[in-house]
Structures are given as C-alpha cells and as structure tokens.
C-alpha atoms as a PDB file:
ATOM      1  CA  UNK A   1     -10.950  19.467  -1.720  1.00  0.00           C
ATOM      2  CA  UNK A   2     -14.816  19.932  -0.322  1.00  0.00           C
ATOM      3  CA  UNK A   3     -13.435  18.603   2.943  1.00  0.00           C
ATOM      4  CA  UNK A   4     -10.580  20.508   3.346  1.00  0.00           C
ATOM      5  CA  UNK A   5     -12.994  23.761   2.497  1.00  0.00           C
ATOM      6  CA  UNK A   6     -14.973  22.753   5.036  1.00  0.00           C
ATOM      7  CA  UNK A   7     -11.949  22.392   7.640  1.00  0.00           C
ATOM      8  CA  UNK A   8     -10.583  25.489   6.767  1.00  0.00           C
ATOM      9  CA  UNK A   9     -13.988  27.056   7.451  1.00  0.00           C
ATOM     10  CA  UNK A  10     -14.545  25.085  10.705  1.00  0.00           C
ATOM     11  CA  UNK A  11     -11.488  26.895  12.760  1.00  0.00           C
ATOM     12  CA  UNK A  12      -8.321  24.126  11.210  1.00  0.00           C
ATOM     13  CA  UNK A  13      -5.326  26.109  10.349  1.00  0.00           C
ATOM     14  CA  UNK A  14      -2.463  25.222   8.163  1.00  0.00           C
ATOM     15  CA  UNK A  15       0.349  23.894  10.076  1.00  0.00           C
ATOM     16  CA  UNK A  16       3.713  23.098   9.681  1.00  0.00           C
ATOM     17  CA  UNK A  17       6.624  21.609  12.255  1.00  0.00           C
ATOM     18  CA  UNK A  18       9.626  21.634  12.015  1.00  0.00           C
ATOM     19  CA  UNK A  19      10.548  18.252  13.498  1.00  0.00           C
ATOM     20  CA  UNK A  20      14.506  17.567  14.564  1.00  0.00           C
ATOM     21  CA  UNK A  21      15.447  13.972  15.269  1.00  0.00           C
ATOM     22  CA  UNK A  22      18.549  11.633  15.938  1.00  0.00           C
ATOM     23  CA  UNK A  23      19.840   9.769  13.306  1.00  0.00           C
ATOM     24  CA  UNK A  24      19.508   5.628  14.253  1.00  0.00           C
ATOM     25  CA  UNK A  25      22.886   4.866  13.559  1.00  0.00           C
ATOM     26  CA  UNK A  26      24.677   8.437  13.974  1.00  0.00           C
ATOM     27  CA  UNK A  27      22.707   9.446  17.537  1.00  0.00           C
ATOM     28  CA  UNK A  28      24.743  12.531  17.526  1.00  0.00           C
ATOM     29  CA  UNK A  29      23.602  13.749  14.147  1.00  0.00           C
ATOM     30  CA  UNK A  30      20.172  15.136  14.008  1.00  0.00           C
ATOM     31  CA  UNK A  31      18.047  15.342  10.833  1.00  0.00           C
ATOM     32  CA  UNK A  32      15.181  17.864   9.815  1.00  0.00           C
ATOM     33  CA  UNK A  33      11.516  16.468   8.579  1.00  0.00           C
ATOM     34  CA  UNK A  34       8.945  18.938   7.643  1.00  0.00           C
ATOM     35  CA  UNK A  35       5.440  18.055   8.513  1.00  0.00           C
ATOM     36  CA  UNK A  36       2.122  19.806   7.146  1.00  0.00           C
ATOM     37  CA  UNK A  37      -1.759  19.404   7.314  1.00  0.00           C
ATOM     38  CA  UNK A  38      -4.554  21.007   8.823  1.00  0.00           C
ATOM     39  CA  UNK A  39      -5.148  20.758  12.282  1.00  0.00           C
ATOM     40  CA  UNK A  40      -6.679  22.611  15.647  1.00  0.00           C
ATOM     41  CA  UNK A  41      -5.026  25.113  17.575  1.00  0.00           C
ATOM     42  CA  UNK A  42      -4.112  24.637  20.240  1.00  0.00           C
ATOM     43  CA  UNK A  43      -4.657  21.328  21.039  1.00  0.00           C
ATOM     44  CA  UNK A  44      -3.288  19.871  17.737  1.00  0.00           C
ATOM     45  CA  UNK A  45      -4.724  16.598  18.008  1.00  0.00           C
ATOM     46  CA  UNK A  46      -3.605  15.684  14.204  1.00  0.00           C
ATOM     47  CA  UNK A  47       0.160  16.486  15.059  1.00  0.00           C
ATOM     48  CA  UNK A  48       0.073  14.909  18.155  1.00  0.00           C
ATOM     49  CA  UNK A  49      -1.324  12.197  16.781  1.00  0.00           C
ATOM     50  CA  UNK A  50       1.620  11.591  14.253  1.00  0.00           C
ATOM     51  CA  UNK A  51       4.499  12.514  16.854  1.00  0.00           C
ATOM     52  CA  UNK A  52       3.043   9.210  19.060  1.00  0.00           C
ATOM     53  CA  UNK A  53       3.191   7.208  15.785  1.00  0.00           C
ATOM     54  CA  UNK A  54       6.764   8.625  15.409  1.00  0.00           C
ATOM     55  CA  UNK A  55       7.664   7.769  19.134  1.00  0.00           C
ATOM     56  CA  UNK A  56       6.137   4.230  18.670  1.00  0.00           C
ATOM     57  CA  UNK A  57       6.837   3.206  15.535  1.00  0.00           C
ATOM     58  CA  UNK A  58      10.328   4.760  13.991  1.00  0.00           C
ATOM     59  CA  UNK A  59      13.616   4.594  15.076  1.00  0.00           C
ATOM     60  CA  UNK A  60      14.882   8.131  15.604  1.00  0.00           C
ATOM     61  CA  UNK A  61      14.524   9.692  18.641  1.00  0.00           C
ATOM     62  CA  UNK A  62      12.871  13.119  18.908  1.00  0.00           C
ATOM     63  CA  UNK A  63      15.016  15.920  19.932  1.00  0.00           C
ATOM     64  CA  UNK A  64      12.704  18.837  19.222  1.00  0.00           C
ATOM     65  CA  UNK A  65       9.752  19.872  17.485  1.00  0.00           C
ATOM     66  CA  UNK A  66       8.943  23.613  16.286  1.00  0.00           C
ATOM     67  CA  UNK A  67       5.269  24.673  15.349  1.00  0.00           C
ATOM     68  CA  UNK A  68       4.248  27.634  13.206  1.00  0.00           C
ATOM     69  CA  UNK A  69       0.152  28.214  12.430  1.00  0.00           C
ATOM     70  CA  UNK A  70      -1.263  30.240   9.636  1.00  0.00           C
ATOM     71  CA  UNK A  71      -5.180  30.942   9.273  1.00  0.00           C
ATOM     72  CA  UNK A  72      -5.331  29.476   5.106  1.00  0.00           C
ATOM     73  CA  UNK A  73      -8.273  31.998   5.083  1.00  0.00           C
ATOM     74  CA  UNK A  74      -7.775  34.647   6.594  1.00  0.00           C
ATOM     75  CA  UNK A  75     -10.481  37.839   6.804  1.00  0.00           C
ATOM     76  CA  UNK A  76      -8.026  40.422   5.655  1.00  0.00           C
ATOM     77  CA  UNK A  77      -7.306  38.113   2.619  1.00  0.00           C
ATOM     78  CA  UNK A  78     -11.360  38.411   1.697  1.00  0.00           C
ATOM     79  CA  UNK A  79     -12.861  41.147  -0.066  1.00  0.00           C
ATOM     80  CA  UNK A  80     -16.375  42.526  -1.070  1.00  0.00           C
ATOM     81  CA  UNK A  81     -16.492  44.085  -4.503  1.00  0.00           C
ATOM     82  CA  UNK A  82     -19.247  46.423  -5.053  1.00  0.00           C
ATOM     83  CA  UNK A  83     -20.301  44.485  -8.100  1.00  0.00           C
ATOM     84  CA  UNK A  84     -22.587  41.795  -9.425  1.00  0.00           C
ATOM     85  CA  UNK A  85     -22.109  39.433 -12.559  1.00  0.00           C
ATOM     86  CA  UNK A  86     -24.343  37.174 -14.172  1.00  0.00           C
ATOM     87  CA  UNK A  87     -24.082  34.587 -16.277  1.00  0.00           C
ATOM     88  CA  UNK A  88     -26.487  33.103 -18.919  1.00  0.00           C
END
C-alpha cells in the first residue's frame, strides 16, 4: 500500500486496457481481457511491458488494444477544511 501511495504521488496513473485478441483455435473469434495497474503516461512502460510478454509468450494474437488513464488522486478530489483536531 506505502508503495503504491508513493506511485500515485510520483505522477503513475491508474490504467486500464481494454485488450481484444484472437482466439488460438477459433482465429476469427476475438476475446476481451481487462488489464489494470499503475503506470506512466505516456510512455506506459508497465503496459508495454506486459503486451511483449503477451506477444512472446501466449498464443492469441493481438488484434487491438484500447487505453483509458485516470489521475487516482486527483486535486479537485482534495480538500482543505478550515479545522484542526487533536487527539490525546
């Protein structure tokens, strides 16, 4: 959890692909996989990363991958409260 704080803080953003591929034995038929984890806009070396390991490693051929971002903290999602509290 500490970690992922301190990606979140360092500029990673929460995102997700959409990721359609060809069945091995159907190659007409594609399938959907969902993919998730913090990474670096725009480079996304962490997707990228798995998408090689896909390419190298698993049977189904890529057809097409779809990438959506979101900021998991975002500024308009922090607020100052104009009060203190203490605890003994």
């Amino acid at each position: 959890m500490e970690d992922s704080l301190a990606k979140r803080i360092d500029g990673y953003k929460l995102t997700t692909a959409e990721i359609l591929y060809h069945l091995p034995d159907h190659p007409s038929v594609l399938q959907t996989f969902l993919w998730q984890d913090l990474d670096i806009v725009p480079r996304f070396p962490i997707l990228t990363k798995f998408l090689d390991y896909w390419s190298g490693h698993l049977d189904g051929k890529l057809h097409s991958v779809r990438v959506a971002v979101r900021g998991v903290i975002a500024p308009t999602e922090l607020k100052v409260y104009g009060a203190e509290l203490r605890m003994h």
